[in-house]
PDB file of N, CA and C in Angstrom:
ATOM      1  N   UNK A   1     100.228  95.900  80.573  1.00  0.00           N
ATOM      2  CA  UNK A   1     100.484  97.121  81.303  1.00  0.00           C
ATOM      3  C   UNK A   1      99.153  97.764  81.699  1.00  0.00           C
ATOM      4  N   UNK A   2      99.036  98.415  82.579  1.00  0.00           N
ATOM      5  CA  UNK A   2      97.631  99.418  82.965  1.00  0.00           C
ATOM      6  C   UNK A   2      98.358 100.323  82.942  1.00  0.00           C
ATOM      7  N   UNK A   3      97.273 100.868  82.355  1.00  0.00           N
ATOM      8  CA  UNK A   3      96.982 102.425  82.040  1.00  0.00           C
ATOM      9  C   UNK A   3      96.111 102.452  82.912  1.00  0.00           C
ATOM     10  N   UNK A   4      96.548 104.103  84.053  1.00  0.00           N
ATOM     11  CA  UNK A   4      95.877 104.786  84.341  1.00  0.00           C
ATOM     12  C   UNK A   4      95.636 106.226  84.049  1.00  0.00           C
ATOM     13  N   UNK A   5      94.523 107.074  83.686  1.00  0.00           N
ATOM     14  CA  UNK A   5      93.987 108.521  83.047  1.00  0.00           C
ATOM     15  C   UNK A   5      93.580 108.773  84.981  1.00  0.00           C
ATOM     16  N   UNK A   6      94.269 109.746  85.502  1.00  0.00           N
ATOM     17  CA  UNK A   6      93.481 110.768  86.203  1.00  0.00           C
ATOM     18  C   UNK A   6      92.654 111.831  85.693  1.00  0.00           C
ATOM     19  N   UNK A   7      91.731 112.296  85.910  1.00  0.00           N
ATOM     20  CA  UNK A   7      90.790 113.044  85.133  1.00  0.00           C
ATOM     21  C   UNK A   7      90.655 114.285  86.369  1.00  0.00           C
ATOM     22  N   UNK A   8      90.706 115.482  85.679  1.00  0.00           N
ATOM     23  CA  UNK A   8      91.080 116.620  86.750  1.00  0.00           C
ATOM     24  C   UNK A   8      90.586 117.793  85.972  1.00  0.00           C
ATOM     25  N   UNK A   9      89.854 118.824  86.742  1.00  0.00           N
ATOM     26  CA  UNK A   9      89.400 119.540  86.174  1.00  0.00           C
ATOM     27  C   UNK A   9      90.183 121.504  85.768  1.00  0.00           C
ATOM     28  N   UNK A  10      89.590 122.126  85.301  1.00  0.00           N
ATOM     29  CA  UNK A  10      90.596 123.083  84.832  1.00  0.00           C
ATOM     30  C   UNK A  10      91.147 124.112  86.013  1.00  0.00           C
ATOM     31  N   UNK A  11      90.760 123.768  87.437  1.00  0.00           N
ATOM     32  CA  UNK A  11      91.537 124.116  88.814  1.00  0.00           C
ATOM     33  C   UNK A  11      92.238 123.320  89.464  1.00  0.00           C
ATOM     34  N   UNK A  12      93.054 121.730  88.642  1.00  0.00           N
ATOM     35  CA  UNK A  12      93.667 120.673  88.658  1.00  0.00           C
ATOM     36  C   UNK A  12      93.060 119.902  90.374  1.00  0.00           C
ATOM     37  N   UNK A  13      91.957 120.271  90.487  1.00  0.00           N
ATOM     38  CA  UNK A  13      91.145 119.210  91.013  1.00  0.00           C
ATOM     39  C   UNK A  13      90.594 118.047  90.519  1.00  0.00           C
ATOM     40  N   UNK A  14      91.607 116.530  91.079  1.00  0.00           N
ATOM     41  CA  UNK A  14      90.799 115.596  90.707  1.00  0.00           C
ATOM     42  C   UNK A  14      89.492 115.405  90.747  1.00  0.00           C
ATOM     43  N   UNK A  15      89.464 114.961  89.637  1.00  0.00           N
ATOM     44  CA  UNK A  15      87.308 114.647  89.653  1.00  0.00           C
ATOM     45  C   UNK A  15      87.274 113.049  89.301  1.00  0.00           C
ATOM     46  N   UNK A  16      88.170 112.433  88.950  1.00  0.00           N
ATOM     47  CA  UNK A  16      87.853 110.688  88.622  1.00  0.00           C
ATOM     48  C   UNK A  16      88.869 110.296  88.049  1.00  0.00           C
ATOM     49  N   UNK A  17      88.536 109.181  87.435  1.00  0.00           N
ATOM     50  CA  UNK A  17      89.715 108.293  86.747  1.00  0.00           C
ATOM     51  C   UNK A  17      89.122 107.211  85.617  1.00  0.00           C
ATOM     52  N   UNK A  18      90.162 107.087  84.535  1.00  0.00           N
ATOM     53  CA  UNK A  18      89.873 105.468  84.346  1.00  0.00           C
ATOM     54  C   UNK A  18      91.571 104.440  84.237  1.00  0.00           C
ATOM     55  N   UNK A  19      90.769 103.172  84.576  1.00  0.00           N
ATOM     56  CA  UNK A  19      91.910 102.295  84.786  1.00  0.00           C
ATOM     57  C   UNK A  19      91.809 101.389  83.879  1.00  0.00           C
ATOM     58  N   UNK A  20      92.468 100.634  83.185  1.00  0.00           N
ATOM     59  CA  UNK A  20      92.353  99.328  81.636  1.00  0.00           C
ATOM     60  C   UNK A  20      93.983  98.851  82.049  1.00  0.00           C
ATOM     61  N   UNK A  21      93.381  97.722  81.656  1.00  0.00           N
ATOM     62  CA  UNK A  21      94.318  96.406  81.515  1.00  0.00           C
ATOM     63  C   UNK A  21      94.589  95.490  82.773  1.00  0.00           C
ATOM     64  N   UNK A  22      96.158  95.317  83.322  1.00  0.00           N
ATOM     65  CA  UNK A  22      96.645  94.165  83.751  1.00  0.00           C
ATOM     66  C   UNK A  22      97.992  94.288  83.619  1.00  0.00           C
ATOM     67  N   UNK A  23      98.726  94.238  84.696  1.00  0.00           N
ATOM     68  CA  UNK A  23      99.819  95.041  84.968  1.00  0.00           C
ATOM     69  C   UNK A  23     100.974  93.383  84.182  1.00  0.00           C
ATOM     70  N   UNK A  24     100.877  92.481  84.040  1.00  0.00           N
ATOM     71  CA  UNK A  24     101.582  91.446  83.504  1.00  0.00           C
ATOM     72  C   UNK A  24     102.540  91.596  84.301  1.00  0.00           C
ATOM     73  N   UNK A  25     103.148  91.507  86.032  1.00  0.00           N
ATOM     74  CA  UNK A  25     103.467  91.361  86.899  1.00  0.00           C
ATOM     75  C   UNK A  25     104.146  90.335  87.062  1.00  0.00           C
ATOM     76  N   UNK A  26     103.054  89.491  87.231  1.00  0.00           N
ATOM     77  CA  UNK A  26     103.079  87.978  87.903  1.00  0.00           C
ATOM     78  C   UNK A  26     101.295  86.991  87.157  1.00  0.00           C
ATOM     79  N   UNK A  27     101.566  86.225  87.237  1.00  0.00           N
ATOM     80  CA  UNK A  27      99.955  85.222  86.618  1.00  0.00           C
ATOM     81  C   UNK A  27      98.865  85.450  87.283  1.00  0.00           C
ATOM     82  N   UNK A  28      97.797  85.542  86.852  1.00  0.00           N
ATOM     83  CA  UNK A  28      96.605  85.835  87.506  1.00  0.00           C
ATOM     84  C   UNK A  28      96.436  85.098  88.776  1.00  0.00           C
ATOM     85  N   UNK A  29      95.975  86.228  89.817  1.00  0.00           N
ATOM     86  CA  UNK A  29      95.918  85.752  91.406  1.00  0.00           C
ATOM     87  C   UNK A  29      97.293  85.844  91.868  1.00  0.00           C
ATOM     88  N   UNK A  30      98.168  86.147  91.584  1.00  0.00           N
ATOM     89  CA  UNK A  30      99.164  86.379  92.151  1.00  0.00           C
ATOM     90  C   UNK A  30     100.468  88.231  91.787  1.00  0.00           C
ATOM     91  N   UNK A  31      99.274  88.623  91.204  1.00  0.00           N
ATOM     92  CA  UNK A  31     100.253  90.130  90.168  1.00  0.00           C
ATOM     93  C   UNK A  31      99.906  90.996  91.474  1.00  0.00           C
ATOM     94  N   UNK A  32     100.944  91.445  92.484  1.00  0.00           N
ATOM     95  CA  UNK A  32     100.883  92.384  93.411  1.00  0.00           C
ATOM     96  C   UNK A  32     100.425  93.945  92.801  1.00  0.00           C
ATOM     97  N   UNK A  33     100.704  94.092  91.632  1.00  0.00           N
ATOM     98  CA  UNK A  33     100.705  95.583  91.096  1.00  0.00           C
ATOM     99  C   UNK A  33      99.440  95.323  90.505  1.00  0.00           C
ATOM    100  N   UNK A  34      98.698  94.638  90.122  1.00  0.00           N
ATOM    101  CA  UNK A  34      97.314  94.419  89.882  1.00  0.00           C
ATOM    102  C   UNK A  34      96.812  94.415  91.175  1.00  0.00           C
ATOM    103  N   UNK A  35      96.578  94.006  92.114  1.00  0.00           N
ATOM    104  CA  UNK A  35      96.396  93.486  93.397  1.00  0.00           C
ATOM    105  C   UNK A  35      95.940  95.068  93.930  1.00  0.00           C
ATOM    106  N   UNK A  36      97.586  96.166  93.802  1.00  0.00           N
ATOM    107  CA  UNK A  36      97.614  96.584  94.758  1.00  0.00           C
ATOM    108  C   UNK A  36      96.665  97.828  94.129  1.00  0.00           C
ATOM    109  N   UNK A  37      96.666  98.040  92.359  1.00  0.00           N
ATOM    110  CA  UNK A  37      95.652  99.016  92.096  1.00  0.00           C
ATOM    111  C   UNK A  37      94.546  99.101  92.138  1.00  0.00           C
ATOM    112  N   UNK A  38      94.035  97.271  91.766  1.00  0.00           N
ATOM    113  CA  UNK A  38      92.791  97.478  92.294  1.00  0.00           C
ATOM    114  C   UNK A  38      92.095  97.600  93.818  1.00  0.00           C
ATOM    115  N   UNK A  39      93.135  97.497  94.636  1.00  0.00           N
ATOM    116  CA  UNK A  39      92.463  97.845  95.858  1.00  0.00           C
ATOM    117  C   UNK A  39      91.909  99.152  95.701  1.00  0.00           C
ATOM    118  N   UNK A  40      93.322 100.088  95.399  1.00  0.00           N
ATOM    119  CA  UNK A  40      93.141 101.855  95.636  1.00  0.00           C
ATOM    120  C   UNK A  40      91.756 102.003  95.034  1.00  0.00           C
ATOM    121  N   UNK A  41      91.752 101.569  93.818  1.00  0.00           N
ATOM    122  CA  UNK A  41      90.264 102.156  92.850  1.00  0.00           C
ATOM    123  C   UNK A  41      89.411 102.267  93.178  1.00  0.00           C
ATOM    124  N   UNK A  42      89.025 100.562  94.014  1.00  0.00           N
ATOM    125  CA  UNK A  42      87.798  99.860  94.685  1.00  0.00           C
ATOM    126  C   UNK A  42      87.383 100.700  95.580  1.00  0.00           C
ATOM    127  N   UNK A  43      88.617 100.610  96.391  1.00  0.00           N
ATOM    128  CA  UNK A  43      88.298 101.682  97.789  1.00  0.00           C
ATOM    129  C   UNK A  43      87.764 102.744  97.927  1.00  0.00           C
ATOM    130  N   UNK A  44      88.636 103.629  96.872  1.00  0.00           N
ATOM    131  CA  UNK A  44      87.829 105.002  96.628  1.00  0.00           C
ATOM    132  C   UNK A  44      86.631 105.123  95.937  1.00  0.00           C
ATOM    133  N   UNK A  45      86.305 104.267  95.487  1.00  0.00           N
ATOM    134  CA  UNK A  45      84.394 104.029  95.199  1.00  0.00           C
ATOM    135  C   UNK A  45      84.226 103.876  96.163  1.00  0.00           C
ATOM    136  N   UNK A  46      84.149 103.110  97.364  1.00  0.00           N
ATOM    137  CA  UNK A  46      83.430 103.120  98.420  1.00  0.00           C
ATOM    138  C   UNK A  46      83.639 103.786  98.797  1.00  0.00           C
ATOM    139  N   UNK A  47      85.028 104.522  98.916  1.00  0.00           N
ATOM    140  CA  UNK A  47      85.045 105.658 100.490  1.00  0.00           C
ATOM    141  C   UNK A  47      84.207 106.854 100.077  1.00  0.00           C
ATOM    142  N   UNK A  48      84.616 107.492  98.739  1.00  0.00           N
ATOM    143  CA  UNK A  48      83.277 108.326  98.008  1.00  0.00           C
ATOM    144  C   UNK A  48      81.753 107.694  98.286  1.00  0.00           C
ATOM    145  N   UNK A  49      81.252 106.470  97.975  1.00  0.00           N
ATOM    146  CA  UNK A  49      80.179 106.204  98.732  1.00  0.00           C
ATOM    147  C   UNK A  49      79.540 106.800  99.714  1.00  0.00           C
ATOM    148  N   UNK A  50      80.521 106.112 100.628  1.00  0.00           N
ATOM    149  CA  UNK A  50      80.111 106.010 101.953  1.00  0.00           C
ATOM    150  C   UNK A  50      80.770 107.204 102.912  1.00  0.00           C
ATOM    151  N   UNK A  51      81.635 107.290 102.838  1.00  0.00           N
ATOM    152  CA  UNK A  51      82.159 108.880 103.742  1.00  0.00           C
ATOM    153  C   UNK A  51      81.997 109.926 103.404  1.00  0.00           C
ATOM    154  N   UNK A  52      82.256 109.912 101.638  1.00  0.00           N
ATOM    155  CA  UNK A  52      81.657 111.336 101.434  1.00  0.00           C
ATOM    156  C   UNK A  52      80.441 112.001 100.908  1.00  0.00           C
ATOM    157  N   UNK A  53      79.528 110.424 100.849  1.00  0.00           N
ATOM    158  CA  UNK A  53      78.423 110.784  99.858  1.00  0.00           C
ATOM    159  C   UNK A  53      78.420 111.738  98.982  1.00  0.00           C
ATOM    160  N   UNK A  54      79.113 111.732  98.109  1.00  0.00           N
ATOM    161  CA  UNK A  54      78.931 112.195  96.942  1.00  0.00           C
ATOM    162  C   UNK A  54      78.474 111.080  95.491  1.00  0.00           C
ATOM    163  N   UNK A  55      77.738 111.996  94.572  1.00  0.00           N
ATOM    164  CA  UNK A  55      77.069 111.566  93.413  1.00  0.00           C
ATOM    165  C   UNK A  55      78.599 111.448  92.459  1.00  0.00           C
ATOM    166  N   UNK A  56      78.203 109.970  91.699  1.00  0.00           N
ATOM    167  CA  UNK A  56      79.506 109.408  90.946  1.00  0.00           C
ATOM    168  C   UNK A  56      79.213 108.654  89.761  1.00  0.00           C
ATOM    169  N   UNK A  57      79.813 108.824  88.500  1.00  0.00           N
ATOM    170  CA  UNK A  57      79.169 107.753  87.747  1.00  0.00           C
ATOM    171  C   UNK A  57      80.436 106.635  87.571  1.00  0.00           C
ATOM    172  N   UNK A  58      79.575 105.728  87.235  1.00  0.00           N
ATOM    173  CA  UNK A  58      80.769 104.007  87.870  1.00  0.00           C
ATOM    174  C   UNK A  58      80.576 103.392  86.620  1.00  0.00           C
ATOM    175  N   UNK A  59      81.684 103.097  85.966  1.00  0.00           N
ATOM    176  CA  UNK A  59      81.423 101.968  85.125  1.00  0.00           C
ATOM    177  C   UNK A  59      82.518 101.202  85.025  1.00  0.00           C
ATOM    178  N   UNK A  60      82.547  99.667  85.148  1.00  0.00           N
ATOM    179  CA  UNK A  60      83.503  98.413  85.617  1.00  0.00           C
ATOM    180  C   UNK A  60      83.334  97.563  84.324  1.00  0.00           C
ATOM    181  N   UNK A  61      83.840  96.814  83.650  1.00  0.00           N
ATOM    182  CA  UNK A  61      83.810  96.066  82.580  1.00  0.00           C
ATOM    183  C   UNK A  61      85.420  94.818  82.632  1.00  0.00           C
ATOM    184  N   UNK A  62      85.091  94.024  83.347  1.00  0.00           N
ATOM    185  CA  UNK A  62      86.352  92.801  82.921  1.00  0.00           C
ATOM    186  C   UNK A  62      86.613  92.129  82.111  1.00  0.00           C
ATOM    187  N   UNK A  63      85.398  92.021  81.074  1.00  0.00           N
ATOM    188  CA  UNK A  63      86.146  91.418  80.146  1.00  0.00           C
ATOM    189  C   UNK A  63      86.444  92.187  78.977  1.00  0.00           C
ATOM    190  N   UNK A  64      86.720  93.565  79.162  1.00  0.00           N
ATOM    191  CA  UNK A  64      87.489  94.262  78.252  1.00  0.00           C
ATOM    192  C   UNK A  64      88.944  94.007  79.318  1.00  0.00           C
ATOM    193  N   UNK A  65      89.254  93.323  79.470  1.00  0.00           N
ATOM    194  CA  UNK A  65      91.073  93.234  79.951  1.00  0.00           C
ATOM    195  C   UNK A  65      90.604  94.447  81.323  1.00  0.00           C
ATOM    196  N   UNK A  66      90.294  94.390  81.971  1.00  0.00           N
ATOM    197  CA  UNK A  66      90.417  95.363  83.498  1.00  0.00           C
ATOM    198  C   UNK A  66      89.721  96.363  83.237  1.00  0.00           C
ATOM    199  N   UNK A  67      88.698  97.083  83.291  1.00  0.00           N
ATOM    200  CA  UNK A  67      88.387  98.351  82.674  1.00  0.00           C
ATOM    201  C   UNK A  67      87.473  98.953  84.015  1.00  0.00           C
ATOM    202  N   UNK A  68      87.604 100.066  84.500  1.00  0.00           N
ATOM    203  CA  UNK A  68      87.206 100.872  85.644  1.00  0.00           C
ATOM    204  C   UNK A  68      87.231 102.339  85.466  1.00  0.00           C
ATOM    205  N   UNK A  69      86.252 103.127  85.062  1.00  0.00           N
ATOM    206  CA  UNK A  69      86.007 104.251  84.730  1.00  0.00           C
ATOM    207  C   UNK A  69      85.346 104.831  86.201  1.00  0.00           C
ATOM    208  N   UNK A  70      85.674 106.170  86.677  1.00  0.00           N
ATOM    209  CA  UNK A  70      85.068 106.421  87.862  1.00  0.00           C
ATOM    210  C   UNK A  70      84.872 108.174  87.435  1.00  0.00           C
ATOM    211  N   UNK A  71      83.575 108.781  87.565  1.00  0.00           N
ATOM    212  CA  UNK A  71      83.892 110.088  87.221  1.00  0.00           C
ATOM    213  C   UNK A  71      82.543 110.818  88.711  1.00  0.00           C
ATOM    214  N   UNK A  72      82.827 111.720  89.494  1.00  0.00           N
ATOM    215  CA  UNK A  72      82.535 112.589  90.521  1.00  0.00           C
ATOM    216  C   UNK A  72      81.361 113.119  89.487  1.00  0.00           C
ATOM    217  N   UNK A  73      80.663 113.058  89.548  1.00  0.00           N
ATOM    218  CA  UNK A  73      79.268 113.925  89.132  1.00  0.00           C
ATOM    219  C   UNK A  73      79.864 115.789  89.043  1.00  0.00           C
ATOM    220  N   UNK A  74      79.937 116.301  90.015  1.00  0.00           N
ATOM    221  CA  UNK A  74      79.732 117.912  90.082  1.00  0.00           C
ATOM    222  C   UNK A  74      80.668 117.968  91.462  1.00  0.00           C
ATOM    223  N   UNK A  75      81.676 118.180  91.938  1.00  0.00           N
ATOM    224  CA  UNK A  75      82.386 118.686  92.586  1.00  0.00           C
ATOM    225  C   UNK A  75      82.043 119.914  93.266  1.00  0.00           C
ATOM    226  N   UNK A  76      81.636 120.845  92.915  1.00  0.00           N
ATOM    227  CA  UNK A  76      80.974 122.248  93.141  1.00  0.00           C
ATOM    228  C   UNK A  76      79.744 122.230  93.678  1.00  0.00           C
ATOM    229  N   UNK A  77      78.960 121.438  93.801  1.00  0.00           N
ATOM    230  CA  UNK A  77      77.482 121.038  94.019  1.00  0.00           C
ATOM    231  C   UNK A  77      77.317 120.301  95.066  1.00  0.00           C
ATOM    232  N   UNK A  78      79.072 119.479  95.439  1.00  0.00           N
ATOM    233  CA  UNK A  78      78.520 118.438  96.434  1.00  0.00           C
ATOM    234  C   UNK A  78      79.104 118.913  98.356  1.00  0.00           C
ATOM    235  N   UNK A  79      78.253 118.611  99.073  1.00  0.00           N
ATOM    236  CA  UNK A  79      78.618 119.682 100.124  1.00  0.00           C
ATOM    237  C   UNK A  79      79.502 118.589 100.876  1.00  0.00           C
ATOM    238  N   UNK A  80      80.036 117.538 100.408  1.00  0.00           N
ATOM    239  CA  UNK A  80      81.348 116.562 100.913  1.00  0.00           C
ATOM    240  C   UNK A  80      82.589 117.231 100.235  1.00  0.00           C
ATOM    241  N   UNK A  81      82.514 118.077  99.031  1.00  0.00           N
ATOM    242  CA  UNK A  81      83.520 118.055  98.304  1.00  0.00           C
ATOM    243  C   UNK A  81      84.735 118.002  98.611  1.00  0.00           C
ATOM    244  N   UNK A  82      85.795 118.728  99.664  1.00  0.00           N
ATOM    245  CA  UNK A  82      86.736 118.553 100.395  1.00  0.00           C
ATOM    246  C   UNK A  82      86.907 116.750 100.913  1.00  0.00           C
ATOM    247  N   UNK A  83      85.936 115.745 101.198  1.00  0.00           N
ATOM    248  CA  UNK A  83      85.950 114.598 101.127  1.00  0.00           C
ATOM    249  C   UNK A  83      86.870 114.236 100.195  1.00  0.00           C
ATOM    250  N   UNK A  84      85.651 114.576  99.011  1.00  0.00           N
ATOM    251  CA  UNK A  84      85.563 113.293  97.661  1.00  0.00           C
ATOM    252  C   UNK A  84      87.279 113.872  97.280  1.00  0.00           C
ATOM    253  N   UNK A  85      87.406 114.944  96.799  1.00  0.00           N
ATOM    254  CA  UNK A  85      88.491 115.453  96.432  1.00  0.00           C
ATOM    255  C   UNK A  85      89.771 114.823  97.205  1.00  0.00           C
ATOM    256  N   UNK A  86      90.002 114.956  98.499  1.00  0.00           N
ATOM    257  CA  UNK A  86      90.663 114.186  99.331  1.00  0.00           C
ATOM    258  C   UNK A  86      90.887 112.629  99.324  1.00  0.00           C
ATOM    259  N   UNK A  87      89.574 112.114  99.080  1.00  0.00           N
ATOM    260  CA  UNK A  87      89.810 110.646  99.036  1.00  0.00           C
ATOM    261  C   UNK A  87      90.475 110.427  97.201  1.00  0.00           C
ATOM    262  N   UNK A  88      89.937 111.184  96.725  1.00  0.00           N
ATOM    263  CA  UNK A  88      90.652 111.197  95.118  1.00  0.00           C
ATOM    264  C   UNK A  88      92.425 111.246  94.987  1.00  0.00           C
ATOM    265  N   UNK A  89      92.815 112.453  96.209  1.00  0.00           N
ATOM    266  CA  UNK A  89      94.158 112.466  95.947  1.00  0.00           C
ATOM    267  C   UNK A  89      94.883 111.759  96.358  1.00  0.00           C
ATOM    268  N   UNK A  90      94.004 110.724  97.726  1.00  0.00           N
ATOM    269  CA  UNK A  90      94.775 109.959  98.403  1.00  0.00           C
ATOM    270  C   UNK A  90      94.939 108.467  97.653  1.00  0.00           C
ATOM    271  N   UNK A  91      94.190 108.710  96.606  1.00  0.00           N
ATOM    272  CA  UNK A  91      94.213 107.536  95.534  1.00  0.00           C
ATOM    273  C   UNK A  91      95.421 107.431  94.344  1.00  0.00           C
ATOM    274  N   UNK A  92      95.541 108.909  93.932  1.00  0.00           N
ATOM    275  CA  UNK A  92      96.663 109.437  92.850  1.00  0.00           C
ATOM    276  C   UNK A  92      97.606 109.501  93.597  1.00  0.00           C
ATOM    277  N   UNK A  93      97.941 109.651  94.918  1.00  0.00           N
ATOM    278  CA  UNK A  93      99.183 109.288  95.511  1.00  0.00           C
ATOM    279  C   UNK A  93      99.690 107.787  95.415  1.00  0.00           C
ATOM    280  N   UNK A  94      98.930 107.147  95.955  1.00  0.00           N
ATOM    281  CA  UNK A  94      98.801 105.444  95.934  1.00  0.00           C
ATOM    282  C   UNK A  94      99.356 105.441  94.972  1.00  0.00           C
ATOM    283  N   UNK A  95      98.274 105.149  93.377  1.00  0.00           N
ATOM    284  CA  UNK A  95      99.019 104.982  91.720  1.00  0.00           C
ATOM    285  C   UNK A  95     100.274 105.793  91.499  1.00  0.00           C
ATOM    286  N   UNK A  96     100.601 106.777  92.027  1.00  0.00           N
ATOM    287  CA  UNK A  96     101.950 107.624  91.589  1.00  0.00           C
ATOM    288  C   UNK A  96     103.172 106.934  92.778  1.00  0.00           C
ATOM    289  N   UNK A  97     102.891 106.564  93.461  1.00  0.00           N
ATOM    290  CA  UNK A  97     104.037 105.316  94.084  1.00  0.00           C
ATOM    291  C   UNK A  97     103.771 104.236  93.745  1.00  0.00           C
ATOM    292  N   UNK A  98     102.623 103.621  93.402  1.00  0.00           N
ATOM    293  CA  UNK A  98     102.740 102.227  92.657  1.00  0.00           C
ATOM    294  C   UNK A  98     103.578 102.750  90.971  1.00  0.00           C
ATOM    295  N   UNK A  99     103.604 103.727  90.323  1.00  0.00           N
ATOM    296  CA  UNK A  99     104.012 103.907  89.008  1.00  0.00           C
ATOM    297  C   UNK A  99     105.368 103.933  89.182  1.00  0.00           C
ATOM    298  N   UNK A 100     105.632 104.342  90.363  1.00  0.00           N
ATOM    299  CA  UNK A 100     107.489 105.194  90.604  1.00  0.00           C
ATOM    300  C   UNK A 100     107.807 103.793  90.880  1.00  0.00           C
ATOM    301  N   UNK A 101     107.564 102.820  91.020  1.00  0.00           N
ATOM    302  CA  UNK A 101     108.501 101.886  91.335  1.00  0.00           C
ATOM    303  C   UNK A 101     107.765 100.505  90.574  1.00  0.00           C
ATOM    304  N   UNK A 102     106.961 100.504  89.718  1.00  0.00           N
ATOM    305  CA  UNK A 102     106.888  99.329  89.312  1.00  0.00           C
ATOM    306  C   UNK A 102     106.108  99.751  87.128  1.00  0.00           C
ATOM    307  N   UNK A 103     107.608 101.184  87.681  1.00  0.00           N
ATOM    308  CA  UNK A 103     107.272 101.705  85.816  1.00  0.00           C
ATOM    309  C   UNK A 103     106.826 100.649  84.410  1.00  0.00           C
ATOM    310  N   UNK A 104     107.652  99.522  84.497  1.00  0.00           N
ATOM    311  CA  UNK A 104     107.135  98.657  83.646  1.00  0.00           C
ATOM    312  C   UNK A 104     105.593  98.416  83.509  1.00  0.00           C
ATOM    313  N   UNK A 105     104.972  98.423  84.644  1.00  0.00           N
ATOM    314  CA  UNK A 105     103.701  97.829  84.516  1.00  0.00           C
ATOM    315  C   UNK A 105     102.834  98.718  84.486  1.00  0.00           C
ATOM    316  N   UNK A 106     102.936  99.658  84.723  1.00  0.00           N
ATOM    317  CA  UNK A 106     101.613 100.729  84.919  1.00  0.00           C
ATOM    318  C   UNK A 106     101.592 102.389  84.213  1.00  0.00           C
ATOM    319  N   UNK A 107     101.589 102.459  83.678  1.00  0.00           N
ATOM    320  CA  UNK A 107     101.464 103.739  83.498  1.00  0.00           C
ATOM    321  C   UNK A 107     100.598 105.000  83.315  1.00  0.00           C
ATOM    322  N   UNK A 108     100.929 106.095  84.115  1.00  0.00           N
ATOM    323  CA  UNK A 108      99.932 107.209  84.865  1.00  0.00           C
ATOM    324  C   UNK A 108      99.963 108.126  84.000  1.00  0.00           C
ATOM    325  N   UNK A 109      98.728 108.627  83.414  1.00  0.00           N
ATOM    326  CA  UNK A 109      98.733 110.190  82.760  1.00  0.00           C
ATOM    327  C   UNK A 109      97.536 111.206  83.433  1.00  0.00           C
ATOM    328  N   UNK A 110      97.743 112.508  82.840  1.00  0.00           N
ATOM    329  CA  UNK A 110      96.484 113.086  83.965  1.00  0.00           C
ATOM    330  C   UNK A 110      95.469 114.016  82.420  1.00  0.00           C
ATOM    331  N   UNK A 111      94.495 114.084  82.819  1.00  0.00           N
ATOM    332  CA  UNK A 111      93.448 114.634  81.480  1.00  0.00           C
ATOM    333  C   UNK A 111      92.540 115.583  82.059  1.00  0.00           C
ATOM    334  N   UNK A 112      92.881 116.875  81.429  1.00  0.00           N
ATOM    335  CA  UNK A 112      91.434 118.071  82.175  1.00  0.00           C
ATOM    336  C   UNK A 112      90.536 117.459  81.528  1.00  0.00           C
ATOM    337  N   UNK A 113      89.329 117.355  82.266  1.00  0.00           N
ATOM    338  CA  UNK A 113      88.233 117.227  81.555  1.00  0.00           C
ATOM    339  C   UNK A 113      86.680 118.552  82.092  1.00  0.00           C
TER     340      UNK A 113
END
């Protein structure tokens, strides 16, 4: 199963995430619900990258079973913020329709931090 933590701060603005595991779907190279989260994740590292330049700390680890930690530096500080924030929710939308329909495999919680 993956676990996903949205990480949101105490004005329930997303600020990051982490993702662990392997949705046990289907066999490796073929698990659509693996497939389809790690696109969202990936993406929104880059689109934060690159569209909104904002400062991010990244940490990826596979052979802990899937592991993708993503956390926004300072939200308040960054003059994309309406970006990063945006590309964040358009990510927790993604995982909250991948969760609503493929509940077995994934499951979403949210954490002020």
């Amino acid at each position: 199963m993956i676990e996903a933590v949205i990480y949101h701060n105490k004005n329930k603005q997303p600020c990051g995430y982490r993702i662990l595991g392997h949705a046990g779907f289907a066999k490796k190279g073929e698990d659509i619900v693996c497939s389809a989260v790690s696109i969202l994740a990936i993406n929104t590292i880059n689109a934060i990258e690159v569209l909104a330049n904002t400062p991010f700390y990244c940490n990826a680890k596979e052979e802990e079973g899937g592991y993708l930690e993503v956390v926004v530096t300072d939200l308040k500080q960054c003059k994309q913020v309406h970006d990063a924030e945006l590309l964040l929710k358009t990510m927790v939308l993604g995982l909250e329709s991948i969760a609503e329909q493929y509940k077995k495999y994934i499951r979403l919680t949210y954490k002020e931090v």
